[in-house]
PDB file of N, CA and C in Angstrom:
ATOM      1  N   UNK A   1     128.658  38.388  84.459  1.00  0.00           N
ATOM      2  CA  UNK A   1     129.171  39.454  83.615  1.00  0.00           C
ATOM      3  C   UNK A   1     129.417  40.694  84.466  1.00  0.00           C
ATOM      4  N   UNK A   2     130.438  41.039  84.567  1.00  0.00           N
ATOM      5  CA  UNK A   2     131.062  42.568  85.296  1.00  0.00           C
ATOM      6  C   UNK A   2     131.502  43.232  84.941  1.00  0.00           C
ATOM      7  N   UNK A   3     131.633  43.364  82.907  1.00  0.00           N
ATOM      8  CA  UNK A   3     131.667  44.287  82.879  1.00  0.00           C
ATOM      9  C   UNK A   3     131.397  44.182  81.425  1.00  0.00           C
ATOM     10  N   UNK A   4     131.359  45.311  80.373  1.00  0.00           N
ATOM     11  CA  UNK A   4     131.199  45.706  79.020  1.00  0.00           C
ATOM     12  C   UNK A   4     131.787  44.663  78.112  1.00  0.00           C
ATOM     13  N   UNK A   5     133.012  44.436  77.902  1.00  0.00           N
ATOM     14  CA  UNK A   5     133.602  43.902  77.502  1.00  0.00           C
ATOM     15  C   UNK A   5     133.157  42.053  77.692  1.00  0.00           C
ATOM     16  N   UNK A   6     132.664  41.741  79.062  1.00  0.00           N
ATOM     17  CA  UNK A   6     131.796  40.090  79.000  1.00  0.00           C
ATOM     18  C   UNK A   6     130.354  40.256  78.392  1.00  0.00           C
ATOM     19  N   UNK A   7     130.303  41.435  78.480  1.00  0.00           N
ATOM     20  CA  UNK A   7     129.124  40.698  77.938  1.00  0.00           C
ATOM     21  C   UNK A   7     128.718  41.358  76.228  1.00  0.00           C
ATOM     22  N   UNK A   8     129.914  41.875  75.426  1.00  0.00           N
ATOM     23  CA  UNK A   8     129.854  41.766  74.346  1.00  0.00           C
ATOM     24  C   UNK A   8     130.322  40.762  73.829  1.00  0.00           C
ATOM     25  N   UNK A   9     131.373  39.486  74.737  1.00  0.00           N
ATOM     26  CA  UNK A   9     131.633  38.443  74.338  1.00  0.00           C
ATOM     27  C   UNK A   9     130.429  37.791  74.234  1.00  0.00           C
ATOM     28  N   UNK A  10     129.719  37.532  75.290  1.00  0.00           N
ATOM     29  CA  UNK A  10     128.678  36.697  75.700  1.00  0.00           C
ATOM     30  C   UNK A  10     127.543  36.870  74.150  1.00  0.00           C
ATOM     31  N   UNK A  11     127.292  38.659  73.919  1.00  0.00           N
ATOM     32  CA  UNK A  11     126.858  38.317  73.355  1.00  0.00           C
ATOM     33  C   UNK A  11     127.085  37.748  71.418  1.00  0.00           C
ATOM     34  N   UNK A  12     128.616  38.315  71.400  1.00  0.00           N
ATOM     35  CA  UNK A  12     129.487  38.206  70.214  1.00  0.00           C
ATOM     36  C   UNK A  12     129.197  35.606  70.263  1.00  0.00           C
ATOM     37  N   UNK A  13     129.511  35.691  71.507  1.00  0.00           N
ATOM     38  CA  UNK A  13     129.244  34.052  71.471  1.00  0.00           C
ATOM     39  C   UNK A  13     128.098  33.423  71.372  1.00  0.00           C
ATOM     40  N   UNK A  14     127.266  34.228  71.808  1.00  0.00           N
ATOM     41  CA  UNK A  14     125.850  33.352  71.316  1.00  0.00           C
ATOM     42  C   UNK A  14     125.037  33.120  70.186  1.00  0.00           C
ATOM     43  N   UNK A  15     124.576  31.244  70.736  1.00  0.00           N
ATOM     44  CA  UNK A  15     124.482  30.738  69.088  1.00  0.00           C
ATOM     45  C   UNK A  15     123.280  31.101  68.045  1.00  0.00           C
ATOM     46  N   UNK A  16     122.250  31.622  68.468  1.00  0.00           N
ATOM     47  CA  UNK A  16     121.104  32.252  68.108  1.00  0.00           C
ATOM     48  C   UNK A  16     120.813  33.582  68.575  1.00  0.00           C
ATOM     49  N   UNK A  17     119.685  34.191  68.175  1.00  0.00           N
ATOM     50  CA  UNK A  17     119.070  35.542  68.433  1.00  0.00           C
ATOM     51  C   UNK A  17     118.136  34.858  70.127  1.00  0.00           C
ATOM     52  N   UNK A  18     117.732  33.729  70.150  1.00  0.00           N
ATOM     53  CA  UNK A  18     117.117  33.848  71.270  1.00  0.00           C
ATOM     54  C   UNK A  18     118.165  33.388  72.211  1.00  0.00           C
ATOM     55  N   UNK A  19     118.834  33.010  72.380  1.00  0.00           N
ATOM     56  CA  UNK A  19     120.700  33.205  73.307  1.00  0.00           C
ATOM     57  C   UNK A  19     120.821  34.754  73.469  1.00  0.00           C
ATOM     58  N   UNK A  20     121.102  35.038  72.602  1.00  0.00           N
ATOM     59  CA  UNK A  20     121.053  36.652  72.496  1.00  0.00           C
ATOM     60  C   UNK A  20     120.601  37.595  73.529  1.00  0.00           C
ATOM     61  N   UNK A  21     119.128  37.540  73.104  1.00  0.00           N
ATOM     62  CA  UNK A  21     118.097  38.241  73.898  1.00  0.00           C
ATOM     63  C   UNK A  21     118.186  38.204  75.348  1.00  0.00           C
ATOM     64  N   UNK A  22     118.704  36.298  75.692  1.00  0.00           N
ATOM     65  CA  UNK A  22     118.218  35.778  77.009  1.00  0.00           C
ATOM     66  C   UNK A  22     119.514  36.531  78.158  1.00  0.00           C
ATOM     67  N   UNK A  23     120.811  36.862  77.298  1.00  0.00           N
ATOM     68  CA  UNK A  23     121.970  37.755  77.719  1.00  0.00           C
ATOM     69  C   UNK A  23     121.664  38.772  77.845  1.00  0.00           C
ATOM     70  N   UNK A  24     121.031  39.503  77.266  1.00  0.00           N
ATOM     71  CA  UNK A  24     120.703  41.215  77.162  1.00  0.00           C
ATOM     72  C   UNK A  24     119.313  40.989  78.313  1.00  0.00           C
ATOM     73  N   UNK A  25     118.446  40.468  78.492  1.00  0.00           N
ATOM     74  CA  UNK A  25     117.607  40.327  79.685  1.00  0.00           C
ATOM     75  C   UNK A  25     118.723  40.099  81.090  1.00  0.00           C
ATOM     76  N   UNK A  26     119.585  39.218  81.072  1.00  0.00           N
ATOM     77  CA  UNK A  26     120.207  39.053  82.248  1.00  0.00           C
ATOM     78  C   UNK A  26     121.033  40.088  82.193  1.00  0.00           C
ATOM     79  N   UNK A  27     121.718  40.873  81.375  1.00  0.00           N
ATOM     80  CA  UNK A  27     122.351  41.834  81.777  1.00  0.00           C
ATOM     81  C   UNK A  27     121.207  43.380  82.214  1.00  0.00           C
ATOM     82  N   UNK A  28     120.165  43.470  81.552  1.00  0.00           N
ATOM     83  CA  UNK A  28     119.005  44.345  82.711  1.00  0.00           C
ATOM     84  C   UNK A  28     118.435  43.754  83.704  1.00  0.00           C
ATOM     85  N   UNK A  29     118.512  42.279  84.027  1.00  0.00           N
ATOM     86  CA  UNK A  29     118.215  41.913  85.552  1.00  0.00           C
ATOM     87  C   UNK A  29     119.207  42.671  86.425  1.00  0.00           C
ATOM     88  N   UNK A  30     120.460  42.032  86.008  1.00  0.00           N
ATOM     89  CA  UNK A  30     122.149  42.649  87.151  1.00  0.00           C
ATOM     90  C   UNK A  30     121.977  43.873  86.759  1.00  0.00           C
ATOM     91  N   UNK A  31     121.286  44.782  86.156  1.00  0.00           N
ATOM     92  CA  UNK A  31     121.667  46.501  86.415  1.00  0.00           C
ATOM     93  C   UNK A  31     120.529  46.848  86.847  1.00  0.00           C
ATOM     94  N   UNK A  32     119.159  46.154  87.155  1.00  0.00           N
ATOM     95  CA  UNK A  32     118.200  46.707  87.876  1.00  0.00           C
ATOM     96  C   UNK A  32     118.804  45.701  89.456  1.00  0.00           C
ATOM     97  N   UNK A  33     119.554  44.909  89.312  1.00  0.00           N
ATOM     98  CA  UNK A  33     119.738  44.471  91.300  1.00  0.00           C
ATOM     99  C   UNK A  33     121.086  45.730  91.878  1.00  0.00           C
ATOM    100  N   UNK A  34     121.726  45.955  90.736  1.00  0.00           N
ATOM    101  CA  UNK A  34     122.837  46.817  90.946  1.00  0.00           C
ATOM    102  C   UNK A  34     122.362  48.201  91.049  1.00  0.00           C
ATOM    103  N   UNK A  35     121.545  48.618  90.887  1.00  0.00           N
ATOM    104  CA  UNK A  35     120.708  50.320  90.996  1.00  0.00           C
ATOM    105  C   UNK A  35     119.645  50.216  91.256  1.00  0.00           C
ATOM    106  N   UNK A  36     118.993  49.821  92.428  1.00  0.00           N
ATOM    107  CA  UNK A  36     117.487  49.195  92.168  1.00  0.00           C
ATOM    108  C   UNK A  36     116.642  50.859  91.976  1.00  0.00           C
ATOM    109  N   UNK A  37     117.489  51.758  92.980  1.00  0.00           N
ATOM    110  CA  UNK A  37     116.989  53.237  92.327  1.00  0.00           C
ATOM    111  C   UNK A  37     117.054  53.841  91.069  1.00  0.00           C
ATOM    112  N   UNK A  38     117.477  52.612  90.072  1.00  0.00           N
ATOM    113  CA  UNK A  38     117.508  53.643  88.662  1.00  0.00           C
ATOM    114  C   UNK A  38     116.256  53.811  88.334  1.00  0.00           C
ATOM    115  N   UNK A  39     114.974  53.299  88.576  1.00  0.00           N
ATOM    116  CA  UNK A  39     113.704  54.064  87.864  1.00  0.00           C
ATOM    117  C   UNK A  39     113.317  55.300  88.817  1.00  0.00           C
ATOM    118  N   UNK A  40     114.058  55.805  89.503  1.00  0.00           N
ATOM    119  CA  UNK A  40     113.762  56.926  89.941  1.00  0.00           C
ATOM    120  C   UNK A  40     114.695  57.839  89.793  1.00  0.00           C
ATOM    121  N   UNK A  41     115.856  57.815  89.073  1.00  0.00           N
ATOM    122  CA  UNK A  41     116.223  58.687  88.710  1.00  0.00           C
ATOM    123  C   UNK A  41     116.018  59.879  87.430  1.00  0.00           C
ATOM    124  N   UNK A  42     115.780  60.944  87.619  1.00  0.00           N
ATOM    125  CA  UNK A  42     115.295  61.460  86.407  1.00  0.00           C
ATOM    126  C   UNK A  42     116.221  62.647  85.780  1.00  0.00           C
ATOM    127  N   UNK A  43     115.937  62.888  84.321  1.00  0.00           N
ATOM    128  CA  UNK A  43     116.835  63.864  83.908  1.00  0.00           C
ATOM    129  C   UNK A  43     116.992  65.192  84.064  1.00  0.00           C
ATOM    130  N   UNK A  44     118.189  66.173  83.797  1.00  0.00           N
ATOM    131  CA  UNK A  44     118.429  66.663  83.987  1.00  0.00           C
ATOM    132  C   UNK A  44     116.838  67.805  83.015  1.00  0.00           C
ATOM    133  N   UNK A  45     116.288  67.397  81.795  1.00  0.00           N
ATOM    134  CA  UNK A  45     115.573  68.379  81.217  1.00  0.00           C
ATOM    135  C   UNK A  45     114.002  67.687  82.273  1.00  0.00           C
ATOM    136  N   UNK A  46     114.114  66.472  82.847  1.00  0.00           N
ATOM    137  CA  UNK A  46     112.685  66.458  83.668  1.00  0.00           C
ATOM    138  C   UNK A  46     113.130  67.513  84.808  1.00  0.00           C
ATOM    139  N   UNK A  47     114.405  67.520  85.698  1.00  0.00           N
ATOM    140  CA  UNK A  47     114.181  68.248  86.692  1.00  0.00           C
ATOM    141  C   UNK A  47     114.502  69.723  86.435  1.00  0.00           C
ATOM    142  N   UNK A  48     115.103  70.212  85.068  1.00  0.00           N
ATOM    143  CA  UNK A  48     114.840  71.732  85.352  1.00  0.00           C
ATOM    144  C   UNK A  48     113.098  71.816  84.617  1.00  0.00           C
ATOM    145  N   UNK A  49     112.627  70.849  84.231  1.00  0.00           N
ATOM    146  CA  UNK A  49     110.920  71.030  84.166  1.00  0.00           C
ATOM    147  C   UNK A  49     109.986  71.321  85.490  1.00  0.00           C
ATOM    148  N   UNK A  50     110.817  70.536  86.198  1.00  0.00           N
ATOM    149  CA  UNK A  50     110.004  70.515  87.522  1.00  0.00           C
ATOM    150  C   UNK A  50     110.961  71.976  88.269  1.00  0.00           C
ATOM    151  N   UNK A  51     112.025  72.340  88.234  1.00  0.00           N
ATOM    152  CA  UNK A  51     112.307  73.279  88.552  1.00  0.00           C
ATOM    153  C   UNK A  51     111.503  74.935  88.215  1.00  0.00           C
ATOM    154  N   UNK A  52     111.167  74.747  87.165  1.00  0.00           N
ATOM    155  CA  UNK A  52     110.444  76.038  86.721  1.00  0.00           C
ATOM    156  C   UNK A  52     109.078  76.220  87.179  1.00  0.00           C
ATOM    157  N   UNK A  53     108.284  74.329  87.018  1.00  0.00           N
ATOM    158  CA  UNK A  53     107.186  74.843  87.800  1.00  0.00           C
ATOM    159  C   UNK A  53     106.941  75.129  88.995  1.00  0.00           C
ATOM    160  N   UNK A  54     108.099  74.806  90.149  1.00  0.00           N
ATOM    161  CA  UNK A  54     108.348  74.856  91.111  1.00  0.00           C
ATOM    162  C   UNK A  54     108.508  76.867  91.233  1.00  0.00           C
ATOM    163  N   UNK A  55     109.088  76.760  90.594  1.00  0.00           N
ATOM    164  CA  UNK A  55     109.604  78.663  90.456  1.00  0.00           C
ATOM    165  C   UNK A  55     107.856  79.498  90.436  1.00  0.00           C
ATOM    166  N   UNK A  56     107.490  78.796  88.905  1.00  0.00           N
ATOM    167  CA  UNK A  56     106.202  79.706  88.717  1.00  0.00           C
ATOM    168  C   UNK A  56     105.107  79.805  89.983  1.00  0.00           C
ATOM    169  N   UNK A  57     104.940  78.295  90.547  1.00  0.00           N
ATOM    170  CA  UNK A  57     104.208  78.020  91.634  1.00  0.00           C
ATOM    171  C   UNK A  57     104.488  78.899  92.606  1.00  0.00           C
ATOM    172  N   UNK A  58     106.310  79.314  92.975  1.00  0.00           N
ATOM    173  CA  UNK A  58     106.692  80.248  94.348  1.00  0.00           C
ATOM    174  C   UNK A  58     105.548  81.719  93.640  1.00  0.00           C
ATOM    175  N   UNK A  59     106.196  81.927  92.362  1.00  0.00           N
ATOM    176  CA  UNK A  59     105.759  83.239  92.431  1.00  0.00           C
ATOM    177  C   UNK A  59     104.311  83.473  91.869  1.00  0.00           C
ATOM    178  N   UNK A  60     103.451  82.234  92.084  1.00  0.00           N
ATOM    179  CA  UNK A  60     101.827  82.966  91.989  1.00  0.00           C
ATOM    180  C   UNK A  60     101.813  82.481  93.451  1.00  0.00           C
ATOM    181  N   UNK A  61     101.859  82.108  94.554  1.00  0.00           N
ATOM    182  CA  UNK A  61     102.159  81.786  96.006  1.00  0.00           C
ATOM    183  C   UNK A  61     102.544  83.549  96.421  1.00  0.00           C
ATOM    184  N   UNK A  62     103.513  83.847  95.953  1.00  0.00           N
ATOM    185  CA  UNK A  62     103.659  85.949  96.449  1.00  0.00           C
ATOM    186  C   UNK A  62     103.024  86.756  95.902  1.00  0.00           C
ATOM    187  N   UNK A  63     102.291  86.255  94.662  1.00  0.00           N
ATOM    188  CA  UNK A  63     101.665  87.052  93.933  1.00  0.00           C
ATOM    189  C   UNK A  63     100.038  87.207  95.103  1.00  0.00           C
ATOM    190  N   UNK A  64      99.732  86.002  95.460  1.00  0.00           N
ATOM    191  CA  UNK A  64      98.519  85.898  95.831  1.00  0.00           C
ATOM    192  C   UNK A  64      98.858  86.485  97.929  1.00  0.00           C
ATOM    193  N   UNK A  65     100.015  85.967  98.207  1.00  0.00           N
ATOM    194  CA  UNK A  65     100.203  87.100  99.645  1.00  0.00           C
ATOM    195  C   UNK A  65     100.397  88.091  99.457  1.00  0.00           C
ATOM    196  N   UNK A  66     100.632  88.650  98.301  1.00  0.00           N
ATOM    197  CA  UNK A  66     101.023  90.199  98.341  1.00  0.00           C
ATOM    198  C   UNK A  66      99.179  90.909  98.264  1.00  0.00           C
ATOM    199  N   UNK A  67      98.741  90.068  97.269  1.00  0.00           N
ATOM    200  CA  UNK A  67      97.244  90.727  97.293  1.00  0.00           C
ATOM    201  C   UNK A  67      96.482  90.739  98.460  1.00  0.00           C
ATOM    202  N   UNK A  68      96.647  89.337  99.046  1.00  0.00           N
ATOM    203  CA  UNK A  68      96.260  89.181 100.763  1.00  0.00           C
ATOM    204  C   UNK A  68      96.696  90.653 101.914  1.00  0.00           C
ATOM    205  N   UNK A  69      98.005  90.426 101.687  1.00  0.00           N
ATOM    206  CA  UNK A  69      98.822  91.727 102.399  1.00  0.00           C
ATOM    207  C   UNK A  69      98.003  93.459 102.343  1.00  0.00           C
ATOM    208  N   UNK A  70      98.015  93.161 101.246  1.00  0.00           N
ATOM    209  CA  UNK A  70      97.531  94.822 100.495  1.00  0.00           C
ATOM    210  C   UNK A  70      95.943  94.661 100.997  1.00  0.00           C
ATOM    211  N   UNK A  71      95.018  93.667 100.785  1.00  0.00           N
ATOM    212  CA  UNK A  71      94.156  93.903 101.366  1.00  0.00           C
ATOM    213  C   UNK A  71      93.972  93.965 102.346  1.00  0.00           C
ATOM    214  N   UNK A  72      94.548  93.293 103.938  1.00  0.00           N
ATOM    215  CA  UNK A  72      94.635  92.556 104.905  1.00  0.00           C
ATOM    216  C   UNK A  72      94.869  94.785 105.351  1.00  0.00           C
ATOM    217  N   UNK A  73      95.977  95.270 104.646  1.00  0.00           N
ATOM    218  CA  UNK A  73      96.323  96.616 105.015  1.00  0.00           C
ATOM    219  C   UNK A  73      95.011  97.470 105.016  1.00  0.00           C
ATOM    220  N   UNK A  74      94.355  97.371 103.830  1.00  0.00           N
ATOM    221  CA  UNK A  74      92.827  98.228 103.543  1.00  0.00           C
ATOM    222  C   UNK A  74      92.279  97.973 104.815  1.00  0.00           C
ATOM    223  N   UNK A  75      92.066  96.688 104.744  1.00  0.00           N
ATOM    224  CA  UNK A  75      90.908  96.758 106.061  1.00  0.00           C
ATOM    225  C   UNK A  75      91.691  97.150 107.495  1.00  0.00           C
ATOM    226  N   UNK A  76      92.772  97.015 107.518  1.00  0.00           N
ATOM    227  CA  UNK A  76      93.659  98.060 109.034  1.00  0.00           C
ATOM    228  C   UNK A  76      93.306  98.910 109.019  1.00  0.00           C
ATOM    229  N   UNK A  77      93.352  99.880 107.672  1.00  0.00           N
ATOM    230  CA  UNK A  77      93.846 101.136 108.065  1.00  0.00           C
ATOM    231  C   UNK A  77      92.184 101.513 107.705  1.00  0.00           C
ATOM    232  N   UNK A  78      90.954 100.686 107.161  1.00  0.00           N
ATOM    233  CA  UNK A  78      89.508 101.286 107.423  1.00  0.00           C
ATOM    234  C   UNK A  78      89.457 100.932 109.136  1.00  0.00           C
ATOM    235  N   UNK A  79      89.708 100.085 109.453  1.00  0.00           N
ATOM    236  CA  UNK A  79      89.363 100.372 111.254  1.00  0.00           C
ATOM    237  C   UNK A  79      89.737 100.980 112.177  1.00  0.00           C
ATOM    238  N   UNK A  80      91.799 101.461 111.692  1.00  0.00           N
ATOM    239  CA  UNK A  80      92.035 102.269 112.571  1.00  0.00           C
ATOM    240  C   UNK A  80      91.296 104.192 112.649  1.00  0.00           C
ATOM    241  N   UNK A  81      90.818 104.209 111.117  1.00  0.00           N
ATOM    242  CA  UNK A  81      90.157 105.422 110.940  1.00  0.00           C
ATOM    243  C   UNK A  81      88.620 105.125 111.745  1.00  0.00           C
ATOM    244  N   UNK A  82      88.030 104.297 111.983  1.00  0.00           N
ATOM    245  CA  UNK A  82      87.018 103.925 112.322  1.00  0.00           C
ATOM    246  C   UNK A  82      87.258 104.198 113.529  1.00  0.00           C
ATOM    247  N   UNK A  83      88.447 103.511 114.732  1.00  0.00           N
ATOM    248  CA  UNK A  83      88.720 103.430 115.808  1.00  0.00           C
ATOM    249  C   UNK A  83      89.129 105.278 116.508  1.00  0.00           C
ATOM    250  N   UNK A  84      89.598 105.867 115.164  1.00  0.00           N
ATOM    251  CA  UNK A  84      90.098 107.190 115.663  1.00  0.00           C
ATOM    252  C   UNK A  84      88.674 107.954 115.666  1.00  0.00           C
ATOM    253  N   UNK A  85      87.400 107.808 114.960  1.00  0.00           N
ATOM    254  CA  UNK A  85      86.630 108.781 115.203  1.00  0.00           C
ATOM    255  C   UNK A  85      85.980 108.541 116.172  1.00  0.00           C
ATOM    256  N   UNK A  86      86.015 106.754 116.699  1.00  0.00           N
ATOM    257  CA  UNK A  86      85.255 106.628 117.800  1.00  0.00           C
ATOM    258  C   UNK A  86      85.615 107.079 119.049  1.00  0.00           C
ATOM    259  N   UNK A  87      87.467 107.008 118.951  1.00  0.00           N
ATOM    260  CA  UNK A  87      87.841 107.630 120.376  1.00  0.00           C
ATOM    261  C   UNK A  87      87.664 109.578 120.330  1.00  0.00           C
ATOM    262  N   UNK A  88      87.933 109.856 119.085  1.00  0.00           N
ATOM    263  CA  UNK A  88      87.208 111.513 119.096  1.00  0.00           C
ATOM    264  C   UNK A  88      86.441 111.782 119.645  1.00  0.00           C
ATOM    265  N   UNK A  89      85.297 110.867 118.938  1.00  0.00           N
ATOM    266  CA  UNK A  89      84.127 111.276 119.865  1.00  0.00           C
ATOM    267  C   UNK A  89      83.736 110.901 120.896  1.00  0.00           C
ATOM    268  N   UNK A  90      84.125 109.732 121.334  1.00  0.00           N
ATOM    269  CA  UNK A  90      84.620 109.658 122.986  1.00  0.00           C
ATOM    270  C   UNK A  90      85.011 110.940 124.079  1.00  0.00           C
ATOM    271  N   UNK A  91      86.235 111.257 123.194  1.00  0.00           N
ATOM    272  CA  UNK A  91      86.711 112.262 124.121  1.00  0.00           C
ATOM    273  C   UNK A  91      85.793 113.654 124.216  1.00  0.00           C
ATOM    274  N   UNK A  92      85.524 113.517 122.616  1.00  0.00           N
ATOM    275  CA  UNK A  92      84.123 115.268 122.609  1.00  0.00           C
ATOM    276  C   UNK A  92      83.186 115.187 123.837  1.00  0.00           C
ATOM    277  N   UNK A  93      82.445 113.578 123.935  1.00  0.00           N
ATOM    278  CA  UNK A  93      81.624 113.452 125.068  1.00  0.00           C
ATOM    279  C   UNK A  93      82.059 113.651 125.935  1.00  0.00           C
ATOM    280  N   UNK A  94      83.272 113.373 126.395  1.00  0.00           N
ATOM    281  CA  UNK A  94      83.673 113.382 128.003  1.00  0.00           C
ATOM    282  C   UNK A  94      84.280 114.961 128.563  1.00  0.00           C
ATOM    283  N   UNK A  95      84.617 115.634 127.159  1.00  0.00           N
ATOM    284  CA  UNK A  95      84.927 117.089 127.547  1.00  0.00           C
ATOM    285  C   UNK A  95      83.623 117.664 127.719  1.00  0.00           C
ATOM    286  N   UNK A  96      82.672 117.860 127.257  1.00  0.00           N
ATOM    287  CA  UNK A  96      81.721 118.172 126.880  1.00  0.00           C
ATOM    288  C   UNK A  96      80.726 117.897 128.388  1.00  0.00           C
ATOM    289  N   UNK A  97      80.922 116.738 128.855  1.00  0.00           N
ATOM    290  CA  UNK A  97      80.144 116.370 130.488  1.00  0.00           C
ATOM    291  C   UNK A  97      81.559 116.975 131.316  1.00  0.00           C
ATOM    292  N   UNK A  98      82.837 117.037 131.304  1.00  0.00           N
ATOM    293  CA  UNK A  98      83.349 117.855 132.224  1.00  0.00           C
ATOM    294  C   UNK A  98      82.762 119.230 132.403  1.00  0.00           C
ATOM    295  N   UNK A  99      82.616 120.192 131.049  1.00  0.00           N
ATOM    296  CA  UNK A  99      82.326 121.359 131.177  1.00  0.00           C
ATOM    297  C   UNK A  99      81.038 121.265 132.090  1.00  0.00           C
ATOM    298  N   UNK A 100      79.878 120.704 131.472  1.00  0.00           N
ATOM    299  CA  UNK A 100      79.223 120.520 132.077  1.00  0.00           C
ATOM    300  C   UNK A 100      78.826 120.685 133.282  1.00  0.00           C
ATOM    301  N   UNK A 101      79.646 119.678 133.885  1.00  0.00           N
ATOM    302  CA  UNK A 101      80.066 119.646 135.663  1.00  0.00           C
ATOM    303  C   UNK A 101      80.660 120.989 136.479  1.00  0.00           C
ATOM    304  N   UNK A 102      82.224 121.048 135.443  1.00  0.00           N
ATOM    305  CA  UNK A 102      83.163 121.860 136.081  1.00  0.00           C
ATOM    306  C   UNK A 102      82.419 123.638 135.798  1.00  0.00           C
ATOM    307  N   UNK A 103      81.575 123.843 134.945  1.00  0.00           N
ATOM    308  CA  UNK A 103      81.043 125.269 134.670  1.00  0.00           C
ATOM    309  C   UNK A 103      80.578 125.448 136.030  1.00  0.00           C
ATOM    310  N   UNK A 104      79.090 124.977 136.428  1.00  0.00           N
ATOM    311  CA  UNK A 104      78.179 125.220 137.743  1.00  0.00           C
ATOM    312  C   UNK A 104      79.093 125.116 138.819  1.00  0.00           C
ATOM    313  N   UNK A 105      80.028 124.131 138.942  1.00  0.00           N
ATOM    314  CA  UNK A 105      81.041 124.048 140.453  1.00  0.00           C
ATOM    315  C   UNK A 105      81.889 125.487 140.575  1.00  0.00           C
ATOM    316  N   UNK A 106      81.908 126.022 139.601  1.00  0.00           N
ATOM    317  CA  UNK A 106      83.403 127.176 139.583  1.00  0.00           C
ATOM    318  C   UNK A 106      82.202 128.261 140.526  1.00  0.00           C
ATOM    319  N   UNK A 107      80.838 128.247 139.358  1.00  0.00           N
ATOM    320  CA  UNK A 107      79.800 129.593 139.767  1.00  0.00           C
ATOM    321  C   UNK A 107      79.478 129.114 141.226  1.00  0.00           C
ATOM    322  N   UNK A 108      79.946 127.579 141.472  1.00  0.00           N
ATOM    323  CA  UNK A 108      78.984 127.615 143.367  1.00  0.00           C
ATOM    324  C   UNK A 108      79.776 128.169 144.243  1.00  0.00           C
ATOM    325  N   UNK A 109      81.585 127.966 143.337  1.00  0.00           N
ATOM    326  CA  UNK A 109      82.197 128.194 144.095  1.00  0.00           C
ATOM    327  C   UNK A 109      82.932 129.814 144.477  1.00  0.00           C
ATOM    328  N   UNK A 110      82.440 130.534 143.221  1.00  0.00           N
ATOM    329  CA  UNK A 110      82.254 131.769 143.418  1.00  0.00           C
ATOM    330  C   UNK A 110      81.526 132.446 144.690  1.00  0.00           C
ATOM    331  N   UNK A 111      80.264 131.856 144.164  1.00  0.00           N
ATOM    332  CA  UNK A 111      79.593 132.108 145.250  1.00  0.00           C
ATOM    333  C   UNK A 111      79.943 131.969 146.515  1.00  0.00           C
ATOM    334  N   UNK A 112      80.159 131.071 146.995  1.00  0.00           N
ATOM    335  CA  UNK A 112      81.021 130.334 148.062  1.00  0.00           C
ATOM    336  C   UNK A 112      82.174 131.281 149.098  1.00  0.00           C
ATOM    337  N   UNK A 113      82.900 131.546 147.832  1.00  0.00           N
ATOM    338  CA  UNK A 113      83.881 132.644 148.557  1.00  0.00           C
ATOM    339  C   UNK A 113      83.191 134.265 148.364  1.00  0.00           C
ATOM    340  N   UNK A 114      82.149 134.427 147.814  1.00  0.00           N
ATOM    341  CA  UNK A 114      81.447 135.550 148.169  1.00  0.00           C
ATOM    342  C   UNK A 114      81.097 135.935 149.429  1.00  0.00           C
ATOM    343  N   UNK A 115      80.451 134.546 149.588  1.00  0.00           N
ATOM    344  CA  UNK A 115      79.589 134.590 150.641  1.00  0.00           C
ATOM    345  C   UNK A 115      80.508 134.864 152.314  1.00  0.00           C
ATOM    346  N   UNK A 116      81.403 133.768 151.991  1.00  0.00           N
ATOM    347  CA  UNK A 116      82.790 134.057 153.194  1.00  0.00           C
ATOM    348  C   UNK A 116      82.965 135.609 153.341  1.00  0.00           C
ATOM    349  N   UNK A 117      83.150 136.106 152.168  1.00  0.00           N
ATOM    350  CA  UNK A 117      84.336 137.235 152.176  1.00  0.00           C
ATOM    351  C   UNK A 117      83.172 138.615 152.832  1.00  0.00           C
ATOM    352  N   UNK A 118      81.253 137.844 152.733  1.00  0.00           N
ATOM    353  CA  UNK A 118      80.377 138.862 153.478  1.00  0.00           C
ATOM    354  C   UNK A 118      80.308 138.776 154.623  1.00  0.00           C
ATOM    355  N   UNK A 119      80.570 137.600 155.262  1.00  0.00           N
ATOM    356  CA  UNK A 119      80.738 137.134 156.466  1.00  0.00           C
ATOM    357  C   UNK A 119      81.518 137.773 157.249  1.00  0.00           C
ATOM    358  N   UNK A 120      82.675 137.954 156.891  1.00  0.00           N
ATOM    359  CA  UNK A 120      83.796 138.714 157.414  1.00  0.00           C
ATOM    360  C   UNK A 120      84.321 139.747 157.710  1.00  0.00           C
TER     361      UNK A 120
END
């Protein structure tokens, strides 16, 4: 049977209901060897089903990096404030031991050229 028309003869000719049947089975044998992918094809209302959950899924997927993001930012910007008072006070210490140093060297060196300028 190849096409619509044989096998409404076939089944318009057969002499019982179980003739019948045994035509309508062989005609879903030849359309499952002829599409063997038809049980995987699905409809148009299964795949915009799966389309939407596909959608909702993207957007709790950005919903949940955006919260990541925003937090991921909190904790940057608590360390770079963390990182800025540590180099502050880094630097307070290290001005703080220059003076230190550089105060007494200026007074030795006062002295220093005092002392020359008695010499002379």
């Amino acid at each position: 049977m190849g096409s619509v028309v044989e096998l409404y003869e076939a089944l318009a000719s057969a002499p019982d209901e179980r003739a019948r049947a045994r035509v309508i089975a062989a005609a879903f044998e030849r359309l499952e060897e002829r599409y063997p992918h038809l049980p995987d094809l699905v409809t148009n209302q299964q795949l915009r089903e799966t389309e939407l959950r596909l959608q909702k899924e993207i957007e709790q997927v950005r919903a949940d990096l955006t919260l990541q993001v925003e937090r991921l930012r909190g904790e940057v910007k608590t360390q770079i404030e963390q990182l800025r008072g540590e180099v502050t006070t880094a630097i307070e210490r290290s001005r703080n031991s220059l003076l230190m140093w550089l105060i007494p060297l200026m007074f030795a060196q006062v002295g220093v050229m005092a002392a020359l300028v008695k010499l002379l």
